[in-house]
Protein backbone atom coordinates (compact mmCIF):
# COMPACT_ATOMS: atom_id res chain seq x y z
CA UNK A 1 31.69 -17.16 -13.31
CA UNK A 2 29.34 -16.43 -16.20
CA UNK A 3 27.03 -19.74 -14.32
CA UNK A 4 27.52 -17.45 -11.57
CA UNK A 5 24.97 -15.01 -12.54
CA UNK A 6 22.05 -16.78 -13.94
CA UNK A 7 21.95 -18.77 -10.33
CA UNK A 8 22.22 -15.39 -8.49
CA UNK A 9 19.47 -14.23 -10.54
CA UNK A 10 17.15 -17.08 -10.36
CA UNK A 11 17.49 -17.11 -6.59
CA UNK A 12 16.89 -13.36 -6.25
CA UNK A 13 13.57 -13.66 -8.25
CA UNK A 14 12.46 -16.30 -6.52
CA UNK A 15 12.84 -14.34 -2.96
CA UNK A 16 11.38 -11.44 -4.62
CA UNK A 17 8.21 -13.99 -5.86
CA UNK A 18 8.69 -15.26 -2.16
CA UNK A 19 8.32 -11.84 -0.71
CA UNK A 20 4.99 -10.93 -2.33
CA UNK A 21 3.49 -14.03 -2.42
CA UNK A 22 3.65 -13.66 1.18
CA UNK A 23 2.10 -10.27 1.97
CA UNK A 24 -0.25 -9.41 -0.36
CA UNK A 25 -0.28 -5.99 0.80
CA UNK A 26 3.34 -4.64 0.02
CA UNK A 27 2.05 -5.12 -3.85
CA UNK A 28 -1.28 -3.56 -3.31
CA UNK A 29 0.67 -0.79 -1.37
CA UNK A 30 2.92 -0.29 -4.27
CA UNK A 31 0.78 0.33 -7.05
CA UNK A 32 -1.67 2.89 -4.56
CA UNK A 33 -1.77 6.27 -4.87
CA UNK A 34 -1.24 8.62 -2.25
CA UNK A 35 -4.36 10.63 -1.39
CA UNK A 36 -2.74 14.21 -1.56
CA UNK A 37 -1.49 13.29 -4.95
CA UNK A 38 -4.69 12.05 -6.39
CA UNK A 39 -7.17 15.09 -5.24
CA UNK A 40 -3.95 17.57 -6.21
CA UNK A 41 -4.66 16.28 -9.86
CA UNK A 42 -8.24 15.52 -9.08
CA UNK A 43 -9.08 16.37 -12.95
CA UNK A 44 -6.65 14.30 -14.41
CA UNK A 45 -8.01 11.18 -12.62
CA UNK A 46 -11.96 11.76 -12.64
CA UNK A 47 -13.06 9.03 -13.45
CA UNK A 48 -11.14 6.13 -13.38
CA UNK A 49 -10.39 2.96 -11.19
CA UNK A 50 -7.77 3.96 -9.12
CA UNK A 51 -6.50 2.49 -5.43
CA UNK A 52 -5.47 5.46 -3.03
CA UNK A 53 -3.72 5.14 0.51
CA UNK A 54 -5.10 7.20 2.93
CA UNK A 55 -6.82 7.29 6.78
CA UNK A 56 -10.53 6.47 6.26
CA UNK A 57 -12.52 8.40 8.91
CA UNK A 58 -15.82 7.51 10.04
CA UNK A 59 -18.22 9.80 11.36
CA UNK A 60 -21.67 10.59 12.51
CA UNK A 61 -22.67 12.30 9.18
CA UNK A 62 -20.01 10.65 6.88
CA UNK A 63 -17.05 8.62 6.02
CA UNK A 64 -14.01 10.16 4.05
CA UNK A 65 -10.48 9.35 3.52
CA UNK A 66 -7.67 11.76 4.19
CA UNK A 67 -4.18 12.15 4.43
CA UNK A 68 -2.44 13.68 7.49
CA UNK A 69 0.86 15.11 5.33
CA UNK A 70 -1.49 16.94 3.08
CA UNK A 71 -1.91 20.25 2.82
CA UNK A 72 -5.38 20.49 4.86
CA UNK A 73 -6.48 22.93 1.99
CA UNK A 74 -6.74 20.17 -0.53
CA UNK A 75 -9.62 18.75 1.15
CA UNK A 76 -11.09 15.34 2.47
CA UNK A 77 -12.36 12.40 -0.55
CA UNK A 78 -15.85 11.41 0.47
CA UNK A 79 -16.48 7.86 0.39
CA UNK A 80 -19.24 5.86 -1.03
CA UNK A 81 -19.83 2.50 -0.78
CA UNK A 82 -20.59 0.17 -3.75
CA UNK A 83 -23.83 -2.45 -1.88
CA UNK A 84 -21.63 -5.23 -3.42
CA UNK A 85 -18.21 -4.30 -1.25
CA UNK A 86 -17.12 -7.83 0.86
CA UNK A 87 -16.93 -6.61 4.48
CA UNK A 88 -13.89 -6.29 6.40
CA UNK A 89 -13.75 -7.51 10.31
CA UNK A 90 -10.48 -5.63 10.37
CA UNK A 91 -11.79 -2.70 9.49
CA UNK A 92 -15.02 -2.58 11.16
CA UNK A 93 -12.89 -3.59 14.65
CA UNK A 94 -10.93 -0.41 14.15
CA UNK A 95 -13.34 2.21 12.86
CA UNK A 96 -15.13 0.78 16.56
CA UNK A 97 -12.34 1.46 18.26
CA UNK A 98 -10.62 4.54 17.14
CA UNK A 99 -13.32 5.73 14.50
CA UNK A 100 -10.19 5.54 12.02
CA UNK A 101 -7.86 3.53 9.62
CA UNK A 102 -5.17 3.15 7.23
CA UNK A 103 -6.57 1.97 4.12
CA UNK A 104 -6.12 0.94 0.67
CA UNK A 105 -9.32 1.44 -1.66
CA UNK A 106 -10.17 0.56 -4.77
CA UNK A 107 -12.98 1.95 -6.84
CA UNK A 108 -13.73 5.24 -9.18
CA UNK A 109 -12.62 8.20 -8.47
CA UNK A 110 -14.84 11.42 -9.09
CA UNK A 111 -13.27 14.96 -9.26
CA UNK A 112 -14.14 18.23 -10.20
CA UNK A 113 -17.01 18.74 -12.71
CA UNK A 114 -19.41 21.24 -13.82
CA UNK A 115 -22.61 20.30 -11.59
CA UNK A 116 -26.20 20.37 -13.72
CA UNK A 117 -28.17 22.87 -13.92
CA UNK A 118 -31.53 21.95 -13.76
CA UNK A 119 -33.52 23.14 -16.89
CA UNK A 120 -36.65 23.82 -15.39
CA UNK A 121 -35.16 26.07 -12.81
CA UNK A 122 -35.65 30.33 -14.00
CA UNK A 123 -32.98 31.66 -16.14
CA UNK A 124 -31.48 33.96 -13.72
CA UNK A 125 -31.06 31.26 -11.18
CA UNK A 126 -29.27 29.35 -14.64
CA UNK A 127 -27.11 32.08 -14.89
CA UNK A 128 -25.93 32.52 -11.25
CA UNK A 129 -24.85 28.58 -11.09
CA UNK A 130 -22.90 28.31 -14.56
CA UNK A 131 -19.89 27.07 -13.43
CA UNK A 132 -20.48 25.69 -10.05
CA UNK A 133 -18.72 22.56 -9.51
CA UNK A 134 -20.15 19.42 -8.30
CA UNK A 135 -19.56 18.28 -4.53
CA UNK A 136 -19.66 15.46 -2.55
CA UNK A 137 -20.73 13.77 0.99
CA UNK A 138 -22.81 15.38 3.66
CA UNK A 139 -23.67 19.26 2.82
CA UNK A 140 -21.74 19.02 -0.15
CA UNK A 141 -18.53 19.30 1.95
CA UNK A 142 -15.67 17.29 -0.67
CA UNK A 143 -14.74 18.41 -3.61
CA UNK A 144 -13.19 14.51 -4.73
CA UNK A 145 -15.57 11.75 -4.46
CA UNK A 146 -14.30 7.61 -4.59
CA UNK A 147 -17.42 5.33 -5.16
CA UNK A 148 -15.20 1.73 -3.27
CA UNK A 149 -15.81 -1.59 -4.92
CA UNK A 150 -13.18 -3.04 -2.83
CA UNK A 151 -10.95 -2.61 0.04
CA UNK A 152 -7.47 -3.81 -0.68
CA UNK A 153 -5.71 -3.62 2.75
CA UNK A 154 -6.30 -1.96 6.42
CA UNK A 155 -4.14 -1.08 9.15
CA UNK A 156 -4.47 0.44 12.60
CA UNK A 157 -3.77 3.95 12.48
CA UNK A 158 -0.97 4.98 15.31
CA UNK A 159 -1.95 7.70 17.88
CA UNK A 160 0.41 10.04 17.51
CA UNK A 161 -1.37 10.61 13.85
CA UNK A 162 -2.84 13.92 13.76
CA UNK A 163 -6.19 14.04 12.83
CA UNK A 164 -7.48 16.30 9.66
């Protein structure tokens, strides 16, 4: 019996090394964040390499990733691309076709932080922006930012999805 359980355990670690090996993505998806949770604690992860799961959207003006079980309070993550990101067929295929998709990114996230004042501008005007916050994307409409260096996995998006 005690043989018993070093066999057992052997074979179940090599199913579980089986398992991964063999889709790449369940790893990935396992070690992403969720979208909601990262821009709920945007300031605890500004700045850092993280990979968050969400539905990257891409539109005439700008691409950003959401989450459709968020609170739509919390706000889209605008996305920038890194000029050095490898190119996914995938992911261009469905962004053509539905304009959306699941996704898995990896790259540094940006949250809030005090935006810069520029020192040449009056000291009144200085006074009025202390403490604005810095935003993102097209008319400065995210709070979150996530510069990509790398897209980890992409999946079609079903349509019964809401959108934002």
């Amino acid at each position: 019996m005690t043989r018993m359980v070093p066999i057992l355990s052997r074979r179940l670690l090599l199913f579980l090394a089986l398992c991964y090996a063999g889709n790449p993505g369940l790893s990935a998806a396992s070690d992403a964040l969720n979208q909601c949770d990262v821009v709920r604690a945007a300031a605890n992860y500004s700045r850092q390499t993280l990979r968050i799961r969400g539905i990257l959207v891409s539109g005439a003006e700008q691409v950003v990733l959401y989450d459709p079980n968020c609170v739509r309070d919390l706000g889209d993550t605008y996305v920038s691309v890194l000029p050095r990101l490898k190119k996914s067929k995938k992911l261009d295929r469905l962004i053509k076709k539905d304009r959306r998709a699941w996704v898995i990114v990896e790259g540094t996230f940006y949250g809030p932080e005090l935006a810069e004042i520029d020192p040449k501008l009056p000291q009144w005007m200085q006074d009025r922006l202390k403490g604005t916050m810095k935003r993102y994307g097209h008319l400065n409409s995210c709070s979150t930012m996530i510069e990509v260096s790398r897209i980890v996995s992409v999946e079609a998006v079903s349509h019964d999805t809401p959108w934002q």
